[in-house]
C-alpha atoms as a PDB file:
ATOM      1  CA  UNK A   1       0.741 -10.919 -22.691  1.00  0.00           C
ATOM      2  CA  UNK A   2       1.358  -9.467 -19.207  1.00  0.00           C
ATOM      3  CA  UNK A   3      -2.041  -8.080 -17.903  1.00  0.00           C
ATOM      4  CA  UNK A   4      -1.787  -5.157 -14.480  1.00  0.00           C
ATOM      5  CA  UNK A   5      -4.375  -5.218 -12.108  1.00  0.00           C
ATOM      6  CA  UNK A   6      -5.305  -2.430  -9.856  1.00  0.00           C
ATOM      7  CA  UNK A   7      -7.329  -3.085  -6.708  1.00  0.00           C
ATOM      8  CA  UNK A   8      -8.877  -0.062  -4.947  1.00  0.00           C
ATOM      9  CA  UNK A   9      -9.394   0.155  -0.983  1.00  0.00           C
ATOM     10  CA  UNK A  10     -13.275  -1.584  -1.117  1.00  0.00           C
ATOM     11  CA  UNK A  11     -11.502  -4.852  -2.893  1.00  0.00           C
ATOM     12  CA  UNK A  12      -9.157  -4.618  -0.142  1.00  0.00           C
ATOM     13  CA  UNK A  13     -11.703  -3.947   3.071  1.00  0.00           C
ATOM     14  CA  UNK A  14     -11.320  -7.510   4.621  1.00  0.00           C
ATOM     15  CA  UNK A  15     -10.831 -11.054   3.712  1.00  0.00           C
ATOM     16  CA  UNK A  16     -13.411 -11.471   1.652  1.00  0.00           C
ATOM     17  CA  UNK A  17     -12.618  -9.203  -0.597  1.00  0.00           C
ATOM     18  CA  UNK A  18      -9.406 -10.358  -0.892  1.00  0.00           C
ATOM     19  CA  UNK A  19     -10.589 -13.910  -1.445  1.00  0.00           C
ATOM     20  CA  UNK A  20     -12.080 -12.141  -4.353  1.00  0.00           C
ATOM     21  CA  UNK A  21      -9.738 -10.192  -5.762  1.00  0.00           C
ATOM     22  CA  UNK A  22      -7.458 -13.563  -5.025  1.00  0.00           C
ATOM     23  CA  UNK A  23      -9.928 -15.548  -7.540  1.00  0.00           C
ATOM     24  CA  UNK A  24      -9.789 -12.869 -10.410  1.00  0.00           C
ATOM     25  CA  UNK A  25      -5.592 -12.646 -10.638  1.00  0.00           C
ATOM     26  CA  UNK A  26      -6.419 -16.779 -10.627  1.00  0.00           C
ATOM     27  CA  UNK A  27      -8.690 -16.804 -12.942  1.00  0.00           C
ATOM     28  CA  UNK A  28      -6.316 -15.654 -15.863  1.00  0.00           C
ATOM     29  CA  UNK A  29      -2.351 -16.715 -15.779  1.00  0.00           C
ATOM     30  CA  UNK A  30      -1.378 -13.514 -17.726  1.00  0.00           C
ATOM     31  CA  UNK A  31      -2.746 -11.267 -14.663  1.00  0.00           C
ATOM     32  CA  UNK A  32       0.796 -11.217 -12.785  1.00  0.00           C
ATOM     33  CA  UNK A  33       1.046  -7.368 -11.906  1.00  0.00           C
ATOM     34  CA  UNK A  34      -1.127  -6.382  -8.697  1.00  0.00           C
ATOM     35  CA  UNK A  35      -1.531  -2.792  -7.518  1.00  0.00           C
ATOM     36  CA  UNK A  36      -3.322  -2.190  -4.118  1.00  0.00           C
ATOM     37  CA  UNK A  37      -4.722   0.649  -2.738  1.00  0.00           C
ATOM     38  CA  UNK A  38      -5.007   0.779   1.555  1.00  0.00           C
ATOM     39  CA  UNK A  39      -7.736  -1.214   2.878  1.00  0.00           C
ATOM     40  CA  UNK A  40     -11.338   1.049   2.369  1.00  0.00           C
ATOM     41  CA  UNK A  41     -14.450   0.698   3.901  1.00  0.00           C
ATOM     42  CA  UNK A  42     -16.305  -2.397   4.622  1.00  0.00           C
ATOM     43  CA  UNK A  43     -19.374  -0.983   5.298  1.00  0.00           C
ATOM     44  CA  UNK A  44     -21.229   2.948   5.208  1.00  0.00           C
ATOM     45  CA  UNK A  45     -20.297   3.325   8.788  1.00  0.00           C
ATOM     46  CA  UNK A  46     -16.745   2.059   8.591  1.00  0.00           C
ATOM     47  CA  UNK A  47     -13.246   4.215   8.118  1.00  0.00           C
ATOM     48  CA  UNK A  48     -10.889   3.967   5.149  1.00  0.00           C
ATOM     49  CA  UNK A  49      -7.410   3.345   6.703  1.00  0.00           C
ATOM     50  CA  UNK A  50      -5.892   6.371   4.780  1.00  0.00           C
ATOM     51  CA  UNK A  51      -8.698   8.219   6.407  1.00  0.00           C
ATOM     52  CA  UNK A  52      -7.753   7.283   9.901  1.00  0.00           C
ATOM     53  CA  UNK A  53      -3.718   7.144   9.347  1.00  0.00           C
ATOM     54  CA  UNK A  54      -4.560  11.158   8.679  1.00  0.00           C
ATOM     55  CA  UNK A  55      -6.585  11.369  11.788  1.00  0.00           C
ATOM     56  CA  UNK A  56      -3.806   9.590  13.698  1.00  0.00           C
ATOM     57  CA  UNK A  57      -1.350  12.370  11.891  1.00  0.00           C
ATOM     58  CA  UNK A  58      -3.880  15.424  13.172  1.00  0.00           C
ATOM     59  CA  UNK A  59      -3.960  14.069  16.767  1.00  0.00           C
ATOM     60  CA  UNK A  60       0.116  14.104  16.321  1.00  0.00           C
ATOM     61  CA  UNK A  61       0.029  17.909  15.422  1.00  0.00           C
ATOM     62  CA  UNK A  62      -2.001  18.920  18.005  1.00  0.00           C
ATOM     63  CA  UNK A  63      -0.662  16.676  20.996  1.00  0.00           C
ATOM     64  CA  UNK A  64      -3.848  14.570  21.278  1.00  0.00           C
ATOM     65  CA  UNK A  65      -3.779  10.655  21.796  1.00  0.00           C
ATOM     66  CA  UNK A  66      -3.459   9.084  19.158  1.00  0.00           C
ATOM     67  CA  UNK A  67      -3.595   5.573  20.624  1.00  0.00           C
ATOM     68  CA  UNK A  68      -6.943   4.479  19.573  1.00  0.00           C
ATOM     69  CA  UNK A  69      -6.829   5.393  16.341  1.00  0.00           C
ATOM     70  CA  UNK A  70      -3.401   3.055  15.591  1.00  0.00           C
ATOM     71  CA  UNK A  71      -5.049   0.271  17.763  1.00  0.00           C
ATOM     72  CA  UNK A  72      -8.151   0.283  15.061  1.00  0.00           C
ATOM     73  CA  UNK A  73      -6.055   0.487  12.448  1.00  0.00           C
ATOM     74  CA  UNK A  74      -3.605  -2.744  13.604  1.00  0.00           C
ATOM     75  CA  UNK A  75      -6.579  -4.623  14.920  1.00  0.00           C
ATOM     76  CA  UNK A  76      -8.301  -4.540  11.537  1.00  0.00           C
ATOM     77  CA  UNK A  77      -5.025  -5.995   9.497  1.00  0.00           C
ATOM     78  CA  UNK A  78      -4.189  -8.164  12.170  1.00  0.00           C
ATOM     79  CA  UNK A  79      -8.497  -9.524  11.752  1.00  0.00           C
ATOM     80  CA  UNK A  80      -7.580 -10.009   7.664  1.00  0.00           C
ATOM     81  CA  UNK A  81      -3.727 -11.350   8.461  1.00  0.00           C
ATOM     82  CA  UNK A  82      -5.738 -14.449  10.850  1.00  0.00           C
ATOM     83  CA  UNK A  83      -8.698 -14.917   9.347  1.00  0.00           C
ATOM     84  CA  UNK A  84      -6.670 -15.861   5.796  1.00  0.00           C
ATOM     85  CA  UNK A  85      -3.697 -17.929   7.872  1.00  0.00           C
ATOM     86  CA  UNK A  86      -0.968 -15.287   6.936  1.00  0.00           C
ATOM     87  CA  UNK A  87       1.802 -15.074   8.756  1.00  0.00           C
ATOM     88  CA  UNK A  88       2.909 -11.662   7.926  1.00  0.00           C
ATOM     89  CA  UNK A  89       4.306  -9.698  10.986  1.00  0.00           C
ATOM     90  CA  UNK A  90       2.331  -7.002  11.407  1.00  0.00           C
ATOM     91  CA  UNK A  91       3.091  -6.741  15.303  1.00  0.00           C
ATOM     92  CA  UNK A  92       6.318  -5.569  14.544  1.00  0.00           C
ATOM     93  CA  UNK A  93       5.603  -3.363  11.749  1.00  0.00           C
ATOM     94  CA  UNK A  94       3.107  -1.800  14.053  1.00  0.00           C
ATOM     95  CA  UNK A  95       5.486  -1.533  16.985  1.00  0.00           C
ATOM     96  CA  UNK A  96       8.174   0.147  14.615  1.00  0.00           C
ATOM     97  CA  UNK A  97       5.386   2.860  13.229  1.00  0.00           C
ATOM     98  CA  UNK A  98       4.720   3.620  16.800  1.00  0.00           C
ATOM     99  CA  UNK A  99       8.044   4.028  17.623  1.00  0.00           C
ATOM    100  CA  UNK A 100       8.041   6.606  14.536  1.00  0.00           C
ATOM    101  CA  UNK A 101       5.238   8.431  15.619  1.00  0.00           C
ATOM    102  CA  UNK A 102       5.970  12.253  16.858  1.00  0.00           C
ATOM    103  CA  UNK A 103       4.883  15.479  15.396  1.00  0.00           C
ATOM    104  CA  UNK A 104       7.914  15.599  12.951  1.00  0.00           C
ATOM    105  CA  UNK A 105       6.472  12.259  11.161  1.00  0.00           C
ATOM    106  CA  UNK A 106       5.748  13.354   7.499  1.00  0.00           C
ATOM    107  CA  UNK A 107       3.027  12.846   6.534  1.00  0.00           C
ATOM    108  CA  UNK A 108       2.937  11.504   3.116  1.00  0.00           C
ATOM    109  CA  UNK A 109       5.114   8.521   4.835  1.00  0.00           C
ATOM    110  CA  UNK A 110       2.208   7.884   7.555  1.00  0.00           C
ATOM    111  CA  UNK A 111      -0.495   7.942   5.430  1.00  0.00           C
ATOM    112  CA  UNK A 112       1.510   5.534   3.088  1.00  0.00           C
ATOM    113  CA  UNK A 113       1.643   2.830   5.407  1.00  0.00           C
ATOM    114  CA  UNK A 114      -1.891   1.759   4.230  1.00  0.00           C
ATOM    115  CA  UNK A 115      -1.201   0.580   1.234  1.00  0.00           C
ATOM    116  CA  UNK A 116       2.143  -0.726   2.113  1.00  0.00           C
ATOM    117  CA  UNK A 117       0.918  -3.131   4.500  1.00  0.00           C
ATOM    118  CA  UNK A 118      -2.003  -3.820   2.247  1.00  0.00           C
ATOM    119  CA  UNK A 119       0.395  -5.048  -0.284  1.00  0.00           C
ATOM    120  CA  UNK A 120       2.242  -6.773   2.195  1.00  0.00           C
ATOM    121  CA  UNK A 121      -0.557  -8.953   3.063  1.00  0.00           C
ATOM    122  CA  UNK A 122      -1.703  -9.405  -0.442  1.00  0.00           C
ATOM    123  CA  UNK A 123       1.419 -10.756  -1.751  1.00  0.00           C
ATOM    124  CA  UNK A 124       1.626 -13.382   0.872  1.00  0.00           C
ATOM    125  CA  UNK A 125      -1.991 -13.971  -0.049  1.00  0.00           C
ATOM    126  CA  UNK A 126      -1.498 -14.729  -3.512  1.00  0.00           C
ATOM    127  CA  UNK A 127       2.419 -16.044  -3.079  1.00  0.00           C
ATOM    128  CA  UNK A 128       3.484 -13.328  -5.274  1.00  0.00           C
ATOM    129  CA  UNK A 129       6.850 -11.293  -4.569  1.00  0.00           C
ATOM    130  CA  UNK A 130       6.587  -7.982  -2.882  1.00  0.00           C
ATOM    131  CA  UNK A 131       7.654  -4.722  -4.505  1.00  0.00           C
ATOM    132  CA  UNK A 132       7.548  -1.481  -2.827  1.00  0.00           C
ATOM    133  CA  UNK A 133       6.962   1.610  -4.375  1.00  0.00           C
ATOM    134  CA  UNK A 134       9.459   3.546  -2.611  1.00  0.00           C
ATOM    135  CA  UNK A 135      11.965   1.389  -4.341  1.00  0.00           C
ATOM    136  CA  UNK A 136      10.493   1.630  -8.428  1.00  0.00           C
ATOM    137  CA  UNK A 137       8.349   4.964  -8.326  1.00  0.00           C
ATOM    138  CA  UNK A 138      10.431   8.151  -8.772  1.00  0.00           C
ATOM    139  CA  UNK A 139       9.842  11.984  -8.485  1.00  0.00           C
ATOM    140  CA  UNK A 140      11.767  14.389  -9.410  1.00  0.00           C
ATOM    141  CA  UNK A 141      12.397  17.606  -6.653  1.00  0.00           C
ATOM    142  CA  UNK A 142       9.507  19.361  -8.675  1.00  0.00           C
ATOM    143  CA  UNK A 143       6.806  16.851  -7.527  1.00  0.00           C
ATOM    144  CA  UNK A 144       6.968  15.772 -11.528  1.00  0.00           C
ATOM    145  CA  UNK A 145       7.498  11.891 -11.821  1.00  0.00           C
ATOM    146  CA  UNK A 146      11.042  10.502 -13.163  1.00  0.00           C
ATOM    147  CA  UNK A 147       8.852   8.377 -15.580  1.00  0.00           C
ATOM    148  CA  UNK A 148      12.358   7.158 -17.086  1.00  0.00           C
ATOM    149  CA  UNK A 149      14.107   6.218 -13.929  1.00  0.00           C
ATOM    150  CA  UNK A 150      10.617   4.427 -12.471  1.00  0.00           C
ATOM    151  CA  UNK A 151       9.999   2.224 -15.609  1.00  0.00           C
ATOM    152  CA  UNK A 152      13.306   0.943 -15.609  1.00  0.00           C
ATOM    153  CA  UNK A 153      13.220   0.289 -12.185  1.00  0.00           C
ATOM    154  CA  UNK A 154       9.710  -1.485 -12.139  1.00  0.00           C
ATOM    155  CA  UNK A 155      11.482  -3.532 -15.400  1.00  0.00           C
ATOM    156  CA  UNK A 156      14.449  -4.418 -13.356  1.00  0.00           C
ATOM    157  CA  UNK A 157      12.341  -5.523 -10.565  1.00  0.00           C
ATOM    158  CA  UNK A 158       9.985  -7.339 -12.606  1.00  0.00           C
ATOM    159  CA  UNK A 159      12.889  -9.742 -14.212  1.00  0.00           C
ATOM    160  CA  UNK A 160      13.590 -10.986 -10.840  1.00  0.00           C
ATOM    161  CA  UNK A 161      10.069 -11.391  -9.160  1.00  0.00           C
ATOM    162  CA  UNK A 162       7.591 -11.876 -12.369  1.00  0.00           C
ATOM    163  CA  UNK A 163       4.939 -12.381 -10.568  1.00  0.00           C
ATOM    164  CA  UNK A 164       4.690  -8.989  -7.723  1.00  0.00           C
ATOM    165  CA  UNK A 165       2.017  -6.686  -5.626  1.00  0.00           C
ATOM    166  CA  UNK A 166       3.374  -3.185  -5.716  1.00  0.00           C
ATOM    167  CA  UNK A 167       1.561  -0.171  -3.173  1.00  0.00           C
ATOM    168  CA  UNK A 168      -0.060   2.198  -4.962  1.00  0.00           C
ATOM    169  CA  UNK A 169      -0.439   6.180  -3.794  1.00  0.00           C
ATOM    170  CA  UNK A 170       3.282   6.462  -3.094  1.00  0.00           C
ATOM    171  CA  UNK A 171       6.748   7.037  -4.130  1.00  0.00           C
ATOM    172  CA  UNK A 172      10.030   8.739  -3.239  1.00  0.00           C
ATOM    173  CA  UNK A 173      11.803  11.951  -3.492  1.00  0.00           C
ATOM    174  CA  UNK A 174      15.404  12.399  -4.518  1.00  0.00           C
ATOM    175  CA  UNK A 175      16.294  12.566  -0.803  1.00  0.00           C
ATOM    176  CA  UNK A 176      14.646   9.345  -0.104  1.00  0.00           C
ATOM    177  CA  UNK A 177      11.408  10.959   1.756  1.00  0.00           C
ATOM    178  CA  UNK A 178       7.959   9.219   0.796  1.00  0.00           C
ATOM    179  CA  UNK A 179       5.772  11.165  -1.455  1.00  0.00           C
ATOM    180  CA  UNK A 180       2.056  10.453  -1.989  1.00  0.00           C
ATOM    181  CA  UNK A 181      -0.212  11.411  -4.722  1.00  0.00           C
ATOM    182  CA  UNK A 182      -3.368  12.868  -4.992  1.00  0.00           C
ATOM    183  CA  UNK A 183      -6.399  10.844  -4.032  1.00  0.00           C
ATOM    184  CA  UNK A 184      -6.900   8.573  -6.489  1.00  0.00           C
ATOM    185  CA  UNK A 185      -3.057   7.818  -6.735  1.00  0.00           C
ATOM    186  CA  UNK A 186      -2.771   4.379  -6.978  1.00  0.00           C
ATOM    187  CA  UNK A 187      -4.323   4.379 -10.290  1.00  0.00           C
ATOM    188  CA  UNK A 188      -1.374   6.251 -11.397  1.00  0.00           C
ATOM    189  CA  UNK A 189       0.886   3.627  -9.707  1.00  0.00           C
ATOM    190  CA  UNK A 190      -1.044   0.974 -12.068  1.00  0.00           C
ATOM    191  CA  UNK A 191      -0.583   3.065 -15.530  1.00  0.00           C
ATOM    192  CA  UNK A 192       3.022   3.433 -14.169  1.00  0.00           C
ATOM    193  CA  UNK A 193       3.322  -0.645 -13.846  1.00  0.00           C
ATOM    194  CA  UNK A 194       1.819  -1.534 -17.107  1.00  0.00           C
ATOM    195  CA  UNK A 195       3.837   1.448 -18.964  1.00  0.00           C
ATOM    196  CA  UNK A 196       6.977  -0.283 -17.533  1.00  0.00           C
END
């Protein structure tokens, strides 16, 4: 059997949480199929990173710094990259989004980057391959998922790295652009993985 696990943003907050969420996929060999949502609060007073990757997108629109916002963002992956020894690098991922950033950024792809670099982190974390979603989950032009194109995709992908963390929340358009969800979409990214 080939269990999926889906991991919402307060299992991915900081490293403890993923310490935890590291124990449960070890505590059962058949778990092999991790879905992550963008790191979530770590405390009442604390930002969800999809929360503040919007912000950053609203200060774009209306030509106010956005600086700060990115800088919280990075600094708090960068915190859960050192404090678990990773050696994922996030300082060029961050310097390429940056470079990206203007008011013709979509949004869906901003936003996105939460639980892609969640992912990223994650599957160094665990030593599991890395699959992203904008390679496996389809739509179709109406906003209605290719369910046939995406499960054989996910299957393809799965033959070669049997062990992966996939981004929830996202997927791609015919014409390559990101495309989000709803809130809540990662979940759909998990039913999508275990259909597969």
């Amino acid at each position: 059997m080939l269990k999926v696990l889906k991991f919402g943003g307060s299992s991915m907050a900081d490293e403890k949480q993923f310490a935890k969420v590291r124990d449960i996929v070890r505590a059962d060999d058949s778990r092999r199929v991790v879905v992550v949502s963008a790191a979530g609060k770590r405390n009442k007073d604390d930002h969800k990173i999809t929360d503040l990757l919007y912000l950053c997108h609203a200060h774009l629109q209306y030509g106010v710094s956005y600086d700060s916002i990115l800088d919280m963002i990075r600094e708090r992956y960068i915190a859960i990259r050192d404090e678990l020894g990773l050696h994922y690098d996030l300082e060029s991922e961050f310097e390429k989004l940056r470079g990206e950033l203007n008011q013709d950024i979509p949004v869906d792809y901003l936003v996105s980057r939460g639980e892609y670099l969640t992912a990223r982190l994650m599957s160094e974390y665990l030593g599991f391959g890395f699959i992203d979603a904008a390679e496996c989950v389809f739509f179709n032009y109406d906003g209605q998922i290719n369910y046939e194109k995406t499960y054989a995709a996910i299957a393809e992908r799965a033959v070669h790295s049997p062990r992966f963390v996939m981004p929830g929340f996202y997927g791609v358009m015919p014409d390559g652009h990101i495309r989000t969800f709803s809130r809540g979409g990662s979940d759909i990214t998990g039913a999508l993985a275990a259909a597969a």
